[in-house]
Protein backbone atom coordinates (compact mmCIF):
# COMPACT_ATOMS: atom_id res chain seq x y z
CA UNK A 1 150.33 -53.85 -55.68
CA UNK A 2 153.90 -53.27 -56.43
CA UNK A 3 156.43 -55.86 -55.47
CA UNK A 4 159.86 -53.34 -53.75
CA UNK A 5 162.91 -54.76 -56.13
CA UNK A 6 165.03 -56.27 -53.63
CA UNK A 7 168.98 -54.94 -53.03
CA UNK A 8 171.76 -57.58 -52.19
CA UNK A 9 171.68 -56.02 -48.62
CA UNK A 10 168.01 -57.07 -48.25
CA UNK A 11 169.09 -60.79 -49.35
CA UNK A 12 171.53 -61.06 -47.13
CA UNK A 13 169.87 -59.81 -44.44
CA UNK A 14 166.53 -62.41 -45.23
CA UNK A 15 170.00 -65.27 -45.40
CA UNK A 16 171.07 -64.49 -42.31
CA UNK A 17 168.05 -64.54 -40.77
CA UNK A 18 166.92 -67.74 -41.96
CA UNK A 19 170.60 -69.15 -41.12
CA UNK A 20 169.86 -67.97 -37.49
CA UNK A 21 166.11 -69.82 -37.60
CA UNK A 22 167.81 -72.89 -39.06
CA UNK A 23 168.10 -74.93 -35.87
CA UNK A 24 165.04 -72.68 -33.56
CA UNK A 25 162.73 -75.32 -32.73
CA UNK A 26 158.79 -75.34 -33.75
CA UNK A 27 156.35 -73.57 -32.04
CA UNK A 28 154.67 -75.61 -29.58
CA UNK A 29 151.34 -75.33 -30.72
CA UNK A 30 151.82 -74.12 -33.97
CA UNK A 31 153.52 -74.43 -38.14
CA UNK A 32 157.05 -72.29 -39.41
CA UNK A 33 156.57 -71.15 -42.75
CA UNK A 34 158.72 -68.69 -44.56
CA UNK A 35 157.53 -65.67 -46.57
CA UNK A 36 156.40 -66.98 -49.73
CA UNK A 37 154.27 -69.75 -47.66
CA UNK A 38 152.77 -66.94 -45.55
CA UNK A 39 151.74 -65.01 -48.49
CA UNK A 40 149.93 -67.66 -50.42
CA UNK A 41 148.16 -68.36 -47.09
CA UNK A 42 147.18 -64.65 -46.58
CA UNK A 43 145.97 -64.70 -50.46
CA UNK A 44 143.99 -67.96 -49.97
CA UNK A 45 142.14 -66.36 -46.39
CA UNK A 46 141.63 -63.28 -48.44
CA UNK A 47 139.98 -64.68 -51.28
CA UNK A 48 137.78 -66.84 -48.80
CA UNK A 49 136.75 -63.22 -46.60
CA UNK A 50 135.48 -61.97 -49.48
CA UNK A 51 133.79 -65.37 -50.64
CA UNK A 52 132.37 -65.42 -47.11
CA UNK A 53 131.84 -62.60 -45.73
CA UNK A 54 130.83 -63.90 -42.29
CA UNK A 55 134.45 -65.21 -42.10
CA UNK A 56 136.37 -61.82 -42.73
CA UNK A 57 136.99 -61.06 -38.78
CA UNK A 58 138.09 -65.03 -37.64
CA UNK A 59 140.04 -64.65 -40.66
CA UNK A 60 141.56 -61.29 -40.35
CA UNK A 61 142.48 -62.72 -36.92
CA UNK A 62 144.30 -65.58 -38.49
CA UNK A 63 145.94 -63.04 -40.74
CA UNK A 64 147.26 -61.03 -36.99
CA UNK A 65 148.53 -64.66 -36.29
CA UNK A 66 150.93 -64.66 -38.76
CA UNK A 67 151.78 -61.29 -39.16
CA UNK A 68 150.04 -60.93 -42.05
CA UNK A 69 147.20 -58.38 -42.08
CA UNK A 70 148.48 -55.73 -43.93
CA UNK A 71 149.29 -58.27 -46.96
CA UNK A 72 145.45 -59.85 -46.46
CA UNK A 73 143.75 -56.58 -46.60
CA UNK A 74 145.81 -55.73 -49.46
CA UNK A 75 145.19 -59.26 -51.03
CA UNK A 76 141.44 -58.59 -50.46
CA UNK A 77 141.63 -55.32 -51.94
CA UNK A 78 143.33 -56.78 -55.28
CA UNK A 79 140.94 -59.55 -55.62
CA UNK A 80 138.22 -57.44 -55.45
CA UNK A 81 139.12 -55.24 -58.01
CA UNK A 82 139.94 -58.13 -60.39
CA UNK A 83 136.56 -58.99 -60.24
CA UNK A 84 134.70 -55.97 -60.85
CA UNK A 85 136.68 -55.73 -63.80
CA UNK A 86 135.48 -59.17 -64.99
């Protein structure tokens, strides 16, 4: 998986974003976490589907929650490969 280089445009856009987010409050029943936290979360969930197979749809579903299933199959995909190649 390639990681897009990012332009100044995209940085500013993220900053401006985040300044608008600064003061939102919390979902009610629910965490805020930026990008890097979601991705670490969507590569912990996908090594765990493929650890547990039984989990894969509750945690694909988790993965939808955040807006992350696209990233967790992906993440999935990658780990899988890695160890095949063990």
């Amino acid at each position: 998986m390639k990681i897009p280089a990012l332009t100044s445009t995209d940085i500013e856009k993220e900053l401006a974003s985040l300044l608008e987010n600064i003061n939102a409050p919390l979902p009610e029943h629910g965490v805020c976490v930026d990008n890097g936290e979601m991705q670490v979360i969507m590569l912990a969930i996908a090594k765990l589907a493929l650890e547990r197979p039984g989990w894969n749809w509750m945690l694909g579903e988790i993965a939808d929650r955040f807006g992350g299933r696209e990233i967790f199959e992906e993440f999935k995909d990658l780990y899988y490969h890695e160890t095949l190649t063990k």
